[in-house]
C-alpha atoms as a PDB file:
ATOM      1  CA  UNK A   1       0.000   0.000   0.000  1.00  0.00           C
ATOM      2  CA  UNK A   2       1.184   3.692  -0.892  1.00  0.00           C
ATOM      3  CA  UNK A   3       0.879   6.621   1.100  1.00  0.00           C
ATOM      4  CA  UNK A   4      -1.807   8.265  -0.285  1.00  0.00           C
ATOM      5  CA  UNK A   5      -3.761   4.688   0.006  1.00  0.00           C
ATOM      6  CA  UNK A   6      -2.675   4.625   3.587  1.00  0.00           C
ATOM      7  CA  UNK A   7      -3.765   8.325   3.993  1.00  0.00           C
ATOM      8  CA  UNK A   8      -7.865   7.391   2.255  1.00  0.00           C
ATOM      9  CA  UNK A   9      -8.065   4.507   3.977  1.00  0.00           C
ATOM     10  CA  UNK A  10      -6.622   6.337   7.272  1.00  0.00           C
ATOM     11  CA  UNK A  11      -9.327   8.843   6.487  1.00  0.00           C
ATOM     12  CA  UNK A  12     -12.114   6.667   5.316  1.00  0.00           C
ATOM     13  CA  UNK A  13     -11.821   4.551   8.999  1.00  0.00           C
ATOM     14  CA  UNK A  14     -11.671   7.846  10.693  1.00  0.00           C
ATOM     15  CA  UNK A  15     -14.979   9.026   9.314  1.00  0.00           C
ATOM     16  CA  UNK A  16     -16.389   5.770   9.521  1.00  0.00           C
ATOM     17  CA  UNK A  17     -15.564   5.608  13.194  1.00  0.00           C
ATOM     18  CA  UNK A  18     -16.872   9.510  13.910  1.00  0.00           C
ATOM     19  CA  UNK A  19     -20.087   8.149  11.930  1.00  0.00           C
ATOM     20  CA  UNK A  20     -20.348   5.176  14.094  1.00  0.00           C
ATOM     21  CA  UNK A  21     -19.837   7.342  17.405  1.00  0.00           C
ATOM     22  CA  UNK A  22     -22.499   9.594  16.324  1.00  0.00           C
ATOM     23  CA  UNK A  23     -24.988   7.034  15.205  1.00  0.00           C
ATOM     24  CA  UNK A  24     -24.697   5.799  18.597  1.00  0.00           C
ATOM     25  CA  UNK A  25     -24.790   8.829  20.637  1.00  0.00           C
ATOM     26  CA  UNK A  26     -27.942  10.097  18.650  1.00  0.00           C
ATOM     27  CA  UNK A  27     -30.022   6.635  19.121  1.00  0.00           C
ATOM     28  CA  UNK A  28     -29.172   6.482  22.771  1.00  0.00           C
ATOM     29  CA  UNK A  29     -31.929   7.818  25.204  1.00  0.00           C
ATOM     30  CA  UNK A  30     -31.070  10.272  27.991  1.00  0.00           C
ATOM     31  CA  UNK A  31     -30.303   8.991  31.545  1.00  0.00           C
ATOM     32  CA  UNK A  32     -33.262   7.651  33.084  1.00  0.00           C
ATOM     33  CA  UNK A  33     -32.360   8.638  36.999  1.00  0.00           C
ATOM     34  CA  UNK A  34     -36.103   8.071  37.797  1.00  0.00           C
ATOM     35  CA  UNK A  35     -35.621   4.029  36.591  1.00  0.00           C
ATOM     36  CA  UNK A  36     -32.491   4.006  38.272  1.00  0.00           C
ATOM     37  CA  UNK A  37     -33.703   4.922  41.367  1.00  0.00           C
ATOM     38  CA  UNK A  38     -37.040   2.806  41.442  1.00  0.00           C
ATOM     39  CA  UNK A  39     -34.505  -0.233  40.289  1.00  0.00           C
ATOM     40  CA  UNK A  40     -32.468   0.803  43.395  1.00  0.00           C
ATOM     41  CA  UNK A  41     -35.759   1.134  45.522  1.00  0.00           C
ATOM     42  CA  UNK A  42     -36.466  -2.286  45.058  1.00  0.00           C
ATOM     43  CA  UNK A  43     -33.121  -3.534  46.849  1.00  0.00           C
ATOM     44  CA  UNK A  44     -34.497  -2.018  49.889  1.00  0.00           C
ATOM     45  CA  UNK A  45     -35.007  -5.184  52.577  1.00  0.00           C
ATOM     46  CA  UNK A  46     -33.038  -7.628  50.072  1.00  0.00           C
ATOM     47  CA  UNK A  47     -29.724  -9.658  51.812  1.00  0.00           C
ATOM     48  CA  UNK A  48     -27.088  -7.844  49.457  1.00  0.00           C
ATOM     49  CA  UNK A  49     -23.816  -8.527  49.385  1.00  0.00           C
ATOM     50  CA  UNK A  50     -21.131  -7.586  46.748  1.00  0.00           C
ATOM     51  CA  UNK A  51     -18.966 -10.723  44.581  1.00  0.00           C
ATOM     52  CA  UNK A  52     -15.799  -8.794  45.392  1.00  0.00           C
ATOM     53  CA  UNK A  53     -14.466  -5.572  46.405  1.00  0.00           C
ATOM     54  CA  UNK A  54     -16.275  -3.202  48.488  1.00  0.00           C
ATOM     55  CA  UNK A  55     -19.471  -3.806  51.164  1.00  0.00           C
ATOM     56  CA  UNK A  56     -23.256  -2.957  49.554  1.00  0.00           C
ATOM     57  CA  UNK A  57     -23.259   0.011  52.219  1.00  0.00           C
ATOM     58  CA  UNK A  58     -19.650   1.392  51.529  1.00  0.00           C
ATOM     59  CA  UNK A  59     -20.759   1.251  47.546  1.00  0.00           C
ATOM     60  CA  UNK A  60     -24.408   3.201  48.430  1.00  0.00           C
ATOM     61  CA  UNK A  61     -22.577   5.648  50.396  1.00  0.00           C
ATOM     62  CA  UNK A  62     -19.568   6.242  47.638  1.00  0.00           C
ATOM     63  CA  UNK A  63     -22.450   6.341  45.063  1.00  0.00           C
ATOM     64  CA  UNK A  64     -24.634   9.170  47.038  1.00  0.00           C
ATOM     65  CA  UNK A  65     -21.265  11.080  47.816  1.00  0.00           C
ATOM     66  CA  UNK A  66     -20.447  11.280  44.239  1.00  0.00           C
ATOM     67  CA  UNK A  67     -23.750  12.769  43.107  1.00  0.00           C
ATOM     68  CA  UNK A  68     -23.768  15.027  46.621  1.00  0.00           C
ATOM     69  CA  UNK A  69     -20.295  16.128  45.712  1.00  0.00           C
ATOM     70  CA  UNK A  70     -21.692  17.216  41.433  1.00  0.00           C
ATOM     71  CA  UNK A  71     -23.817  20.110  43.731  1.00  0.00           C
ATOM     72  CA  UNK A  72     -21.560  21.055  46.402  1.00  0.00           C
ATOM     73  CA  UNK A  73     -17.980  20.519  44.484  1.00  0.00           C
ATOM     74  CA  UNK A  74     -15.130  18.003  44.734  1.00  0.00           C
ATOM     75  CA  UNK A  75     -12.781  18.432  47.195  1.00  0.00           C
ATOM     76  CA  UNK A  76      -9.584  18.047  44.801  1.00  0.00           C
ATOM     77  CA  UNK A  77      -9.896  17.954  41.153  1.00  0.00           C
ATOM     78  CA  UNK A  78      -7.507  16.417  38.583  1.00  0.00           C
ATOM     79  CA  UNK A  79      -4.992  18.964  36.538  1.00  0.00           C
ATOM     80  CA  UNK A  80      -6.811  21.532  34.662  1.00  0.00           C
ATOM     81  CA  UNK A  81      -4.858  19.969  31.805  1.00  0.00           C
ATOM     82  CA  UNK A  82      -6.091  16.419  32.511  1.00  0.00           C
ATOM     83  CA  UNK A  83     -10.084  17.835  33.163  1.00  0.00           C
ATOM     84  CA  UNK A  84      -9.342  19.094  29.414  1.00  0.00           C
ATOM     85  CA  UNK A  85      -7.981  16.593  27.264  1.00  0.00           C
ATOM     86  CA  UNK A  86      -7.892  12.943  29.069  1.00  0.00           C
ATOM     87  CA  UNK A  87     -10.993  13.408  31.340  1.00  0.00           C
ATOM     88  CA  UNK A  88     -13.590  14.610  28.514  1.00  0.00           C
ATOM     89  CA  UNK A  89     -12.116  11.876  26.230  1.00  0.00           C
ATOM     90  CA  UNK A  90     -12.922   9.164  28.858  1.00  0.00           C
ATOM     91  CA  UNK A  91     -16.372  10.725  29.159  1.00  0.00           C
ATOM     92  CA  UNK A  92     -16.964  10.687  25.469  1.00  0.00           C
ATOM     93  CA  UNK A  93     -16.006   7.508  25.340  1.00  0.00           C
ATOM     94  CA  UNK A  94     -17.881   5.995  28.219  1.00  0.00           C
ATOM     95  CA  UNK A  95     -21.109   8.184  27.080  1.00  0.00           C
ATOM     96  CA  UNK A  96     -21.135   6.485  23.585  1.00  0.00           C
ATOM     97  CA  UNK A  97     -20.687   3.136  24.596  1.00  0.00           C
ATOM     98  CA  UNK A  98     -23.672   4.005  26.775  1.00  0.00           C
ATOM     99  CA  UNK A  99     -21.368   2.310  30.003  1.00  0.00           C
ATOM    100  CA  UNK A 100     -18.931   2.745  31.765  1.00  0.00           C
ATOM    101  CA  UNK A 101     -16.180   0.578  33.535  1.00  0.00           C
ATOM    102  CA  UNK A 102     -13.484   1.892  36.264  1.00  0.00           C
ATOM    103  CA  UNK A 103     -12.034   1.069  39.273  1.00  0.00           C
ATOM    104  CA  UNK A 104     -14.829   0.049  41.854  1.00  0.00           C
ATOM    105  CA  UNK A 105     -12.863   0.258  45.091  1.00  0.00           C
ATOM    106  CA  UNK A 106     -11.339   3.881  44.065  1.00  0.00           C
ATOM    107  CA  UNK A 107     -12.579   6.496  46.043  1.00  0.00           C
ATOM    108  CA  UNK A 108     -13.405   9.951  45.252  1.00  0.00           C
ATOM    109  CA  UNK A 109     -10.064  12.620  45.902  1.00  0.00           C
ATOM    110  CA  UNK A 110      -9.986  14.180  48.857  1.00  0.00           C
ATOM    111  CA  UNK A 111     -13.369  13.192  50.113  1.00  0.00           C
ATOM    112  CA  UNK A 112     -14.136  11.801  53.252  1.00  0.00           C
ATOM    113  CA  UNK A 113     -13.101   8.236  53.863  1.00  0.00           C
ATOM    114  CA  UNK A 114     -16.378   5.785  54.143  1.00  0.00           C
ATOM    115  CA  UNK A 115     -16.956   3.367  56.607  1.00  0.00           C
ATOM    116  CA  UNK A 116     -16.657   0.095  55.649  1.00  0.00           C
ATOM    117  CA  UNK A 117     -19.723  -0.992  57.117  1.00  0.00           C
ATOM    118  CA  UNK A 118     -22.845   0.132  57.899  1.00  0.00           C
ATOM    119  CA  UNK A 119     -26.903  -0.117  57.739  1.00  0.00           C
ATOM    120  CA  UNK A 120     -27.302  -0.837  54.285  1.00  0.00           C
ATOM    121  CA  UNK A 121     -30.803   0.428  53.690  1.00  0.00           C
ATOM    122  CA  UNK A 122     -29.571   4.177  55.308  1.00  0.00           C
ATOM    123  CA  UNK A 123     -27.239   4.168  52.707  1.00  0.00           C
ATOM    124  CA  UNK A 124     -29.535   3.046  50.064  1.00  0.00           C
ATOM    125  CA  UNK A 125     -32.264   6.117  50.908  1.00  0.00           C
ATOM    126  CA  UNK A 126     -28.671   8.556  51.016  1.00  0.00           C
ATOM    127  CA  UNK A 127     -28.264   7.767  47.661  1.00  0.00           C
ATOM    128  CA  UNK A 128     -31.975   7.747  46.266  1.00  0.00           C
ATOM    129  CA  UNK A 129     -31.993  11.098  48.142  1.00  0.00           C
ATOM    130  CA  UNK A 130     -29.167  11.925  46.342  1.00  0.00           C
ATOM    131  CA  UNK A 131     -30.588  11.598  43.226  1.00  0.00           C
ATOM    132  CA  UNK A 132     -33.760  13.241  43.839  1.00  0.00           C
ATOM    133  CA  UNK A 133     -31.803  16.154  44.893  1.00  0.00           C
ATOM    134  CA  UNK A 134     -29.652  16.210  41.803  1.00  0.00           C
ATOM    135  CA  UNK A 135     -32.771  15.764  39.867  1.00  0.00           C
ATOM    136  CA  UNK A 136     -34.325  18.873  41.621  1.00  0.00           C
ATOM    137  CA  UNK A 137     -31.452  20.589  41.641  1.00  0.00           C
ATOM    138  CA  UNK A 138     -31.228  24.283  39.546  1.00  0.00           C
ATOM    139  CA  UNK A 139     -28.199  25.320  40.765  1.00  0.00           C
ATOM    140  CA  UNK A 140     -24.908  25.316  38.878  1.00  0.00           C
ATOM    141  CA  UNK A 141     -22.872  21.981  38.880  1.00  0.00           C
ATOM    142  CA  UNK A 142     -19.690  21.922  40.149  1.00  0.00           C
ATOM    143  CA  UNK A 143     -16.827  20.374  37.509  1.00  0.00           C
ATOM    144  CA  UNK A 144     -16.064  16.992  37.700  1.00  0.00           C
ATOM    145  CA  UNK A 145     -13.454  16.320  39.158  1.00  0.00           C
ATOM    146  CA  UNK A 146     -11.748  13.894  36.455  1.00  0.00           C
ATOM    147  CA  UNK A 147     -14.089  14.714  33.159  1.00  0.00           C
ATOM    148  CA  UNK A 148     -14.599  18.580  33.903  1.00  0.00           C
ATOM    149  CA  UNK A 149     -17.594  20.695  33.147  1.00  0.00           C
ATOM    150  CA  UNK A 150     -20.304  18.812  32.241  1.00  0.00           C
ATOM    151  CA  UNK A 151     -24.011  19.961  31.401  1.00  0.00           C
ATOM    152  CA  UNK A 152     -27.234  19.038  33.589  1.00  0.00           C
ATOM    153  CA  UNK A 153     -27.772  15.701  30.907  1.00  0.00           C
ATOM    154  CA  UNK A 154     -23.969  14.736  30.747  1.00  0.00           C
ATOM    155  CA  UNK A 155     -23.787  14.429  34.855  1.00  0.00           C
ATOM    156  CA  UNK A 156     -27.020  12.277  34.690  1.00  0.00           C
ATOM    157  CA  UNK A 157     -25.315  10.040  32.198  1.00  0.00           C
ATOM    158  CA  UNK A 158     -22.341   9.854  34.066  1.00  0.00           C
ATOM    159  CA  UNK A 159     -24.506   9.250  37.218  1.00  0.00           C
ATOM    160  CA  UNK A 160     -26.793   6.669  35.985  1.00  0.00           C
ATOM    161  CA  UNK A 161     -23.251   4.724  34.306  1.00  0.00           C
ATOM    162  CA  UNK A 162     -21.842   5.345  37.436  1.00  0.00           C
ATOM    163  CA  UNK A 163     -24.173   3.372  39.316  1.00  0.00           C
ATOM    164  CA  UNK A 164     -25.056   0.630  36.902  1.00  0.00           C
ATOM    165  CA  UNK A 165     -20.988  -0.317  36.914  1.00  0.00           C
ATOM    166  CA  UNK A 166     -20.934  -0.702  40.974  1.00  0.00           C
ATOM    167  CA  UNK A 167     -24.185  -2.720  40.624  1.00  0.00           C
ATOM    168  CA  UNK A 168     -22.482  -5.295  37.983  1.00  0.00           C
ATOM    169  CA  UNK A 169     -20.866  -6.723  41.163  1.00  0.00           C
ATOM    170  CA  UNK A 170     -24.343  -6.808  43.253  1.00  0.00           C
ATOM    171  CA  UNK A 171     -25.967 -10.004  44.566  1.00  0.00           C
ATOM    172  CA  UNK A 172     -29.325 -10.033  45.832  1.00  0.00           C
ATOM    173  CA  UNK A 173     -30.457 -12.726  48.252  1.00  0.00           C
ATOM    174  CA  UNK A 174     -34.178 -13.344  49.424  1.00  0.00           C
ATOM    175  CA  UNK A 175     -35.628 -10.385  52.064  1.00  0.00           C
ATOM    176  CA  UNK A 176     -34.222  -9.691  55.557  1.00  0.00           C
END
């Protein structure tokens, strides 16, 4: 192959990619937080417990300190330079694959530390609390602290995906 056959077909997956991306992030539906949390209502009373990593109440609780933290502001933010090239990428990213996948025992910088145990259904209502606030909520959001300023929408994304990848490790056992 040439150059300039290198260069078209270079071009020609780059477009087709872009395309693909955009398909994608025009046929997917905005965050449903009001699904989430009836989904999350209904683990209320259930024996829960986690196939690795942290407890179900440590997980609630770093879940409803996340969304708190999108109103009131992270305590320490990534470099300005990171919150504009590496952070929004990951975003993108995550938001067109409509998922999201990170560490799940990485807490938030500079927040408070979480107990590692707890009543589980308190920290289930903090976190459907949580959401209700965010979903009331008319203020300005603070940045992220990894993907930067995001709109209203693009936090609810990133909430819901947040969420759903701590509950891929979730096992629900019959009612306490």
């Amino acid at each position: 192959m040439n150059r300039r056959q290198f260069l078209i077909a270079g071009g020609a997956t780059a477009a087709a990619v872009v395309a693909g991306v955009a398909v994608r992030r025009s046929t997917q539906s905005p965050a449903d937080i009001t699904a989430l949390a009836e989904k999350l209502a209904a683990l209320r009373g259930q024996a829960l417990t986690t196939r690795e990593g942290w407890s179900p109440f440590k997980v609630f609780s770093h879940l409803a300190q996340s969304i708190e933290l999108s109103m009131t502001g992270y305590p320490a933010l990534k470099s300005l330079a990171f919150r504009h090239t590496a952070g929004p990428a990951a975003f993108f990213v995550f938001a067109s694959a409509g998922a999201m996948r990170h560490p799940l025992t990485e807490p938030i910088p500079g927040a408070p530390v979480i107990a590692e145990a707890g009543e589980v259904d308190a920290a289930l209502d903090r976190l459907l609390q949580a959401l209700g606030n965010f979903s009331a909520y008319q203020g300005k959001l603070a940045p992220h602290f990894a993907y930067g300023e995001l709109s209203k929408a693009e936090y609810a994304q990133a909430h819901v995906m947040h969420v759903q990848d701590h509950l891929r490790l979730f096992e629900a056992g019959k009612p306490v």
